[in-house]
N, C-alpha and C. Protein backbone atom coordinates (compact mmCIF):
# COMPACT_ATOMS: atom_id res chain seq x y z
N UNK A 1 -25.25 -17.66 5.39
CA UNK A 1 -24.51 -17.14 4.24
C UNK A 1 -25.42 -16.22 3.43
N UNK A 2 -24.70 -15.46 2.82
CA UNK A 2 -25.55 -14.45 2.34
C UNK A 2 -24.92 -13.51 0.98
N UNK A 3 -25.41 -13.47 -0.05
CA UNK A 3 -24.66 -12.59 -1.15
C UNK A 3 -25.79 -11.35 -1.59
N UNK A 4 -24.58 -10.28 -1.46
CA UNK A 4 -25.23 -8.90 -1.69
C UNK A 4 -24.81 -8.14 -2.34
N UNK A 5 -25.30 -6.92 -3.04
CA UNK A 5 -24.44 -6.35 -3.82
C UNK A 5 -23.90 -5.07 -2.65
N UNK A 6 -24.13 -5.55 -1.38
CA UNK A 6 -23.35 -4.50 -0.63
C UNK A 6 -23.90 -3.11 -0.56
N UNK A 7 -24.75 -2.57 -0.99
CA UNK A 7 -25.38 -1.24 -0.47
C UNK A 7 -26.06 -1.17 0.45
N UNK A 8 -26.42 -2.18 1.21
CA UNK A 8 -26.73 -2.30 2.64
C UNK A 8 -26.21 -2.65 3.98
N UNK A 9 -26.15 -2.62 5.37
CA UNK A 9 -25.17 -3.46 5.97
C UNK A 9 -25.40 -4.90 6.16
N UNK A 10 -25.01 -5.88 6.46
CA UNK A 10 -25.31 -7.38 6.44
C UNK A 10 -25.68 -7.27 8.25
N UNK A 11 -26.30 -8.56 7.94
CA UNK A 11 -27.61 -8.41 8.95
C UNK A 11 -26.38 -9.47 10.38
N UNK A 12 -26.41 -9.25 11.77
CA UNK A 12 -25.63 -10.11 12.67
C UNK A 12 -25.72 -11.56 12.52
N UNK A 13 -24.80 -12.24 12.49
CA UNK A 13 -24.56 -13.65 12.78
C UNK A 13 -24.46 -14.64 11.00
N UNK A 14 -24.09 -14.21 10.35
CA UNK A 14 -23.77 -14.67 9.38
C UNK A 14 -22.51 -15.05 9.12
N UNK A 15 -22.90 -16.28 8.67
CA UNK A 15 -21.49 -17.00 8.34
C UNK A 15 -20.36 -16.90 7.57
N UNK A 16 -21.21 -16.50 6.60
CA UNK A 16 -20.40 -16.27 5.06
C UNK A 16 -20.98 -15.27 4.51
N UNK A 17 -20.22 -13.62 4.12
CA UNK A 17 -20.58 -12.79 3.35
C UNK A 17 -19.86 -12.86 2.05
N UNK A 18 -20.63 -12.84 1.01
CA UNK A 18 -20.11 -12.34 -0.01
C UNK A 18 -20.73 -11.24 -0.96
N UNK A 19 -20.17 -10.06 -1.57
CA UNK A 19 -20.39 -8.97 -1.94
C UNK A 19 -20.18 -8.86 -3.29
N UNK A 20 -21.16 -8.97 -4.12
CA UNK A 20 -20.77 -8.56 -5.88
C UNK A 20 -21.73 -6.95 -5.77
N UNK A 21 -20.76 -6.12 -6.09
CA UNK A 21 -21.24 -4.51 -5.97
C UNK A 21 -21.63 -4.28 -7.63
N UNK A 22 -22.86 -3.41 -7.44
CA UNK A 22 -23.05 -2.99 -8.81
C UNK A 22 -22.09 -1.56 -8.80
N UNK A 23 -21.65 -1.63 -10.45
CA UNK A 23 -21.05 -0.76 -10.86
C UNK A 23 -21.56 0.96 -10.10
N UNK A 24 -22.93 1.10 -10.50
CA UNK A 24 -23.50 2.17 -10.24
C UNK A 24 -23.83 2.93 -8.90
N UNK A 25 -23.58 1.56 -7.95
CA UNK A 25 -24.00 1.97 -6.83
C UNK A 25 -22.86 2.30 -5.20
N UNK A 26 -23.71 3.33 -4.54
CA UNK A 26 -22.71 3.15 -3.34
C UNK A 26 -22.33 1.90 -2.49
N UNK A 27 -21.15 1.63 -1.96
CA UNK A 27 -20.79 0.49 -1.48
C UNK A 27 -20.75 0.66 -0.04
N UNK A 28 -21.19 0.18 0.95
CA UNK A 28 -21.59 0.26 2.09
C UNK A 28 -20.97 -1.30 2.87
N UNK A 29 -20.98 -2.36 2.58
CA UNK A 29 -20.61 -3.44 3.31
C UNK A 29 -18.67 -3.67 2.59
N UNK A 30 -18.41 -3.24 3.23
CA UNK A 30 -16.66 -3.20 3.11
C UNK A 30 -16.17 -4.50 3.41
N UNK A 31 -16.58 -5.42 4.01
CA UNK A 31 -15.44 -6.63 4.85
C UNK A 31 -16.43 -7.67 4.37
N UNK A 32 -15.77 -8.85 4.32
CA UNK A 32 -16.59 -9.85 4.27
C UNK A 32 -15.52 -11.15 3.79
N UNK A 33 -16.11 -11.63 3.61
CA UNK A 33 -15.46 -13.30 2.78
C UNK A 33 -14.88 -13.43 1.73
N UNK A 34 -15.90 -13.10 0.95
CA UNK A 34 -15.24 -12.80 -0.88
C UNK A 34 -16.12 -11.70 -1.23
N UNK A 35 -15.48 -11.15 -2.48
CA UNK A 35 -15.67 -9.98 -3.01
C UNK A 35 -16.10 -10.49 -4.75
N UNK A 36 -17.02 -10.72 -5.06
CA UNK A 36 -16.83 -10.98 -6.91
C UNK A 36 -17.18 -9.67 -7.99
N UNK A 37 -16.68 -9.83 -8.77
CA UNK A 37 -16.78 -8.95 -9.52
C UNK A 37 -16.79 -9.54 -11.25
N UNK A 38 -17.56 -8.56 -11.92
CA UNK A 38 -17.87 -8.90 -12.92
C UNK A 38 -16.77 -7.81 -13.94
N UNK A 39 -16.43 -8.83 -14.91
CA UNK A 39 -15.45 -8.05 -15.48
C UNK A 39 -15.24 -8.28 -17.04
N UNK A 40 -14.86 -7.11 -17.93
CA UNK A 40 -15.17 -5.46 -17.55
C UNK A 40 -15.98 -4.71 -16.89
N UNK A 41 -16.15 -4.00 -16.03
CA UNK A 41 -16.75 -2.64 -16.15
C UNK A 41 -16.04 -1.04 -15.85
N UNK A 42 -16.63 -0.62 -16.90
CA UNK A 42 -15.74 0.75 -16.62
C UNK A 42 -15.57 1.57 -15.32
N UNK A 43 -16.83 1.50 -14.77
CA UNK A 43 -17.21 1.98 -13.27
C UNK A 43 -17.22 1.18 -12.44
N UNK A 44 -16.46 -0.23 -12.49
CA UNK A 44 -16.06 -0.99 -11.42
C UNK A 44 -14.84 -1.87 -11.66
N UNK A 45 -13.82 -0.88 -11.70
CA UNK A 45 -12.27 -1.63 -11.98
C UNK A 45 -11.80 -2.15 -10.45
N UNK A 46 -11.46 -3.26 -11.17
CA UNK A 46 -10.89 -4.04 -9.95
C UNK A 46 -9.61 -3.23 -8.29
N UNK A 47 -9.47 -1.94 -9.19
CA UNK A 47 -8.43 -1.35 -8.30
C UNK A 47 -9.13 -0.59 -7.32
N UNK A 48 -11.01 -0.10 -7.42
CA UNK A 48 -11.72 0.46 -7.05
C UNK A 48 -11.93 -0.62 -5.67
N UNK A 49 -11.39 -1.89 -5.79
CA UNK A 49 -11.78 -2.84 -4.37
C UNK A 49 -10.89 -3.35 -3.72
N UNK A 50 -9.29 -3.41 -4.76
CA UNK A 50 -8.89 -4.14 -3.91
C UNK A 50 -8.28 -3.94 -2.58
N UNK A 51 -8.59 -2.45 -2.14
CA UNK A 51 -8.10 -2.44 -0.87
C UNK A 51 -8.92 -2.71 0.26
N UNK A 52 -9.77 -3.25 -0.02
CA UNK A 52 -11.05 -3.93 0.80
C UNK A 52 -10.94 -4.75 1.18
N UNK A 53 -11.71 -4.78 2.78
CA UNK A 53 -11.14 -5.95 3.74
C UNK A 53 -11.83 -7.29 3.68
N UNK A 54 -11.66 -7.92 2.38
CA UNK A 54 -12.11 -9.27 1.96
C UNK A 54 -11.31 -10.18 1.83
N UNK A 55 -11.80 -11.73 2.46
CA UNK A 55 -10.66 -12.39 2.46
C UNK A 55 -9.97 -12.96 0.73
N UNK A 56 -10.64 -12.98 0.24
CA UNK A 56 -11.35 -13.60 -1.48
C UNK A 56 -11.73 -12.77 -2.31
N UNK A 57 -10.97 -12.63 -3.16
CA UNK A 57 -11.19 -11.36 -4.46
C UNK A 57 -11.41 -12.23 -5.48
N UNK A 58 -12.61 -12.37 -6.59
CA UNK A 58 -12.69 -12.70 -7.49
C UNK A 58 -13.41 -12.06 -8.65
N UNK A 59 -12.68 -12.39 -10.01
CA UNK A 59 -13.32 -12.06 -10.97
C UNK A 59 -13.34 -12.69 -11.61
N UNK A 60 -15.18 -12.18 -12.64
CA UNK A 60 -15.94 -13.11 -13.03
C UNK A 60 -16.30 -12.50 -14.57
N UNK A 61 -16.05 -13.33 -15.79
CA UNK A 61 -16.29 -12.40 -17.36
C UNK A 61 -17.05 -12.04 -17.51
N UNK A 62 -17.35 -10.48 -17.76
CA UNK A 62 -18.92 -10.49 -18.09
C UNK A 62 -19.28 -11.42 -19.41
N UNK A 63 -20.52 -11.73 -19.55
CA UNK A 63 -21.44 -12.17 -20.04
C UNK A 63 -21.89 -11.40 -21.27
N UNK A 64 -21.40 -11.70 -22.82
CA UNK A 64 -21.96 -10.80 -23.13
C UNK A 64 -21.35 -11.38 -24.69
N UNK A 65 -21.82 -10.75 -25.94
CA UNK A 65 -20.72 -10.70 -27.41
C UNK A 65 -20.01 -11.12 -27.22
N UNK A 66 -18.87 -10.52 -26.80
CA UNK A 66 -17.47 -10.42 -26.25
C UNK A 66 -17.09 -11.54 -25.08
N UNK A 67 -17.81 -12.11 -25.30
CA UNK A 67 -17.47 -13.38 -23.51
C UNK A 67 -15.97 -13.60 -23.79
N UNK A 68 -15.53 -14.31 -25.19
CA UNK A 68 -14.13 -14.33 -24.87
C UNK A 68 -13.11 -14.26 -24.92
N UNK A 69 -13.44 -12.06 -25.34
CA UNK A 69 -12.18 -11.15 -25.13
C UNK A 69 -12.46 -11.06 -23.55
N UNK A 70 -13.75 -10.93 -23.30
CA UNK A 70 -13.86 -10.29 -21.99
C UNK A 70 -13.21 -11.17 -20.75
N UNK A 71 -13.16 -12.93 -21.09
CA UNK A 71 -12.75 -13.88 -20.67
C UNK A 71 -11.08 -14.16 -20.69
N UNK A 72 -10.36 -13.52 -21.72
CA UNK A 72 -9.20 -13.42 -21.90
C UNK A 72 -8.55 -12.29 -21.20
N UNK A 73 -9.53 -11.07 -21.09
CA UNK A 73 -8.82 -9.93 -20.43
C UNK A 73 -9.39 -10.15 -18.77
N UNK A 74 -10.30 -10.82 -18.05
CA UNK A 74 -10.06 -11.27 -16.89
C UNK A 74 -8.96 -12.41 -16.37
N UNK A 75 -8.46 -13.57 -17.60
CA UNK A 75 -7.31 -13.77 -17.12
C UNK A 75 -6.25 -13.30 -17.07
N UNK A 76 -5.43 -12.43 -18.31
CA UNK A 76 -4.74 -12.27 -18.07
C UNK A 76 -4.43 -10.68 -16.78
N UNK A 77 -5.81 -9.99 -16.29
CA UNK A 77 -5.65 -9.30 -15.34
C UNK A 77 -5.67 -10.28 -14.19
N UNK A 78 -6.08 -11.38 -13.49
CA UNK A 78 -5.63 -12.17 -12.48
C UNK A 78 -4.34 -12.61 -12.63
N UNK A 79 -3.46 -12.95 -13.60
CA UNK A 79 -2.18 -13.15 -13.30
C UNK A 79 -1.26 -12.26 -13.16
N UNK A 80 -1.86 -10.84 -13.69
CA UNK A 80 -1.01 -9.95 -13.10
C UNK A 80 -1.14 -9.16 -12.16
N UNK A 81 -2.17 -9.98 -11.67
CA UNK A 81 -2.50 -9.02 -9.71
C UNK A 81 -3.16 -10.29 -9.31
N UNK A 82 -2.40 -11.08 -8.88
CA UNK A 82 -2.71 -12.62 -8.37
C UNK A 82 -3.38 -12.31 -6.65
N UNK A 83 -3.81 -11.32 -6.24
CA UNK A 83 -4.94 -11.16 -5.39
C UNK A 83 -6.37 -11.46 -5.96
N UNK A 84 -6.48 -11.40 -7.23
CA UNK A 84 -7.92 -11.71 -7.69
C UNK A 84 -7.55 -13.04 -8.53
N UNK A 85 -8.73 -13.88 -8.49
CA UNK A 85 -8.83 -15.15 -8.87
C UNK A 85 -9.94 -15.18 -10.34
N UNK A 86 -9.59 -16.00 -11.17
CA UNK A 86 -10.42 -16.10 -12.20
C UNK A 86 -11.76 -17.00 -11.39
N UNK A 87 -13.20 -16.70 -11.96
CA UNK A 87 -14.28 -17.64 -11.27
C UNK A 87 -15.39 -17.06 -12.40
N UNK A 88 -16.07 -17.31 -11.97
CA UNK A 88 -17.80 -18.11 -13.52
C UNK A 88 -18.57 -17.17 -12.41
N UNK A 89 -19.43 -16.58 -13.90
CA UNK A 89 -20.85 -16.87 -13.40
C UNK A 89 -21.53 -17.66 -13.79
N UNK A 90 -21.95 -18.73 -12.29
CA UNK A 90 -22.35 -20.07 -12.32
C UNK A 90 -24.21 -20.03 -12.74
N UNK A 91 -24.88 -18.82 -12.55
CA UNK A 91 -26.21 -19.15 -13.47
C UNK A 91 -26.17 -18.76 -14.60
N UNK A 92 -25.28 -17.99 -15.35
CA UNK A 92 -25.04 -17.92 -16.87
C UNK A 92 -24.08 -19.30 -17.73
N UNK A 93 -23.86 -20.17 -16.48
CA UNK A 93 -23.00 -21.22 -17.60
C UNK A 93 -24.32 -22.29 -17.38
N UNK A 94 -25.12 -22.56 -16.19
CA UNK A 94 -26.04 -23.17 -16.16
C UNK A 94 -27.33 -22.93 -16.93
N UNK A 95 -27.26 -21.70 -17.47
CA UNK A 95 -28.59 -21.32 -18.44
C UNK A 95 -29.55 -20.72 -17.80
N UNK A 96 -29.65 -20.95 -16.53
CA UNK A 96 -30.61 -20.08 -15.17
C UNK A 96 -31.03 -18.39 -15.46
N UNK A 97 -29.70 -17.70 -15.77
CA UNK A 97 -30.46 -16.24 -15.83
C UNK A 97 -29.62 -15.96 -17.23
């Protein structure tokens, strides 16, 4: 298993890809498992992925002042494009980064 932000290709025989793309950068690994995304960003709207061949679309609040407008406007954009799932970033609720 392996998580990348996808500007590279993923290496043979891996089990599980998953891809959180930075805003800024080119996206190169297209397919994979799940897709996360951090949300808002202006230069990475959710419509910029979802035609990507991932089995698992998720978004994740950014982190920030605003956690929860930013937390309110990632749910109510998952219920109205129920291809993406509400999900955490799990080392910002753990205190880790």
């Amino acid at each position: 298993a392996v998580e990348t932000n996808g500007t590279q290709p993923a290496p043979p025989g891996l089990d599980w890809i998953c891809v959180s793309p930075k805003a800024d950068a080119p996206l190169v690994l297209t397919s994979g498992h799940e897709l996360k995304l951090v949300y808002p960003q202006p230069l990475a709207q959710p419509e910029r992925f979802a035609h990507l061949d991932f089995q698992n679309f998720f978004l994740q609040p950014m982190d920030s002042v605003l956690k929860r407008e930013h937390t309110k406007a990632a749910v109510n954009y998952c219920m109205k494009h129920p291809q993406w799932r509400l999900s955490v970033q799990m080392h910002k609720v753990v205190g880790i980064a």
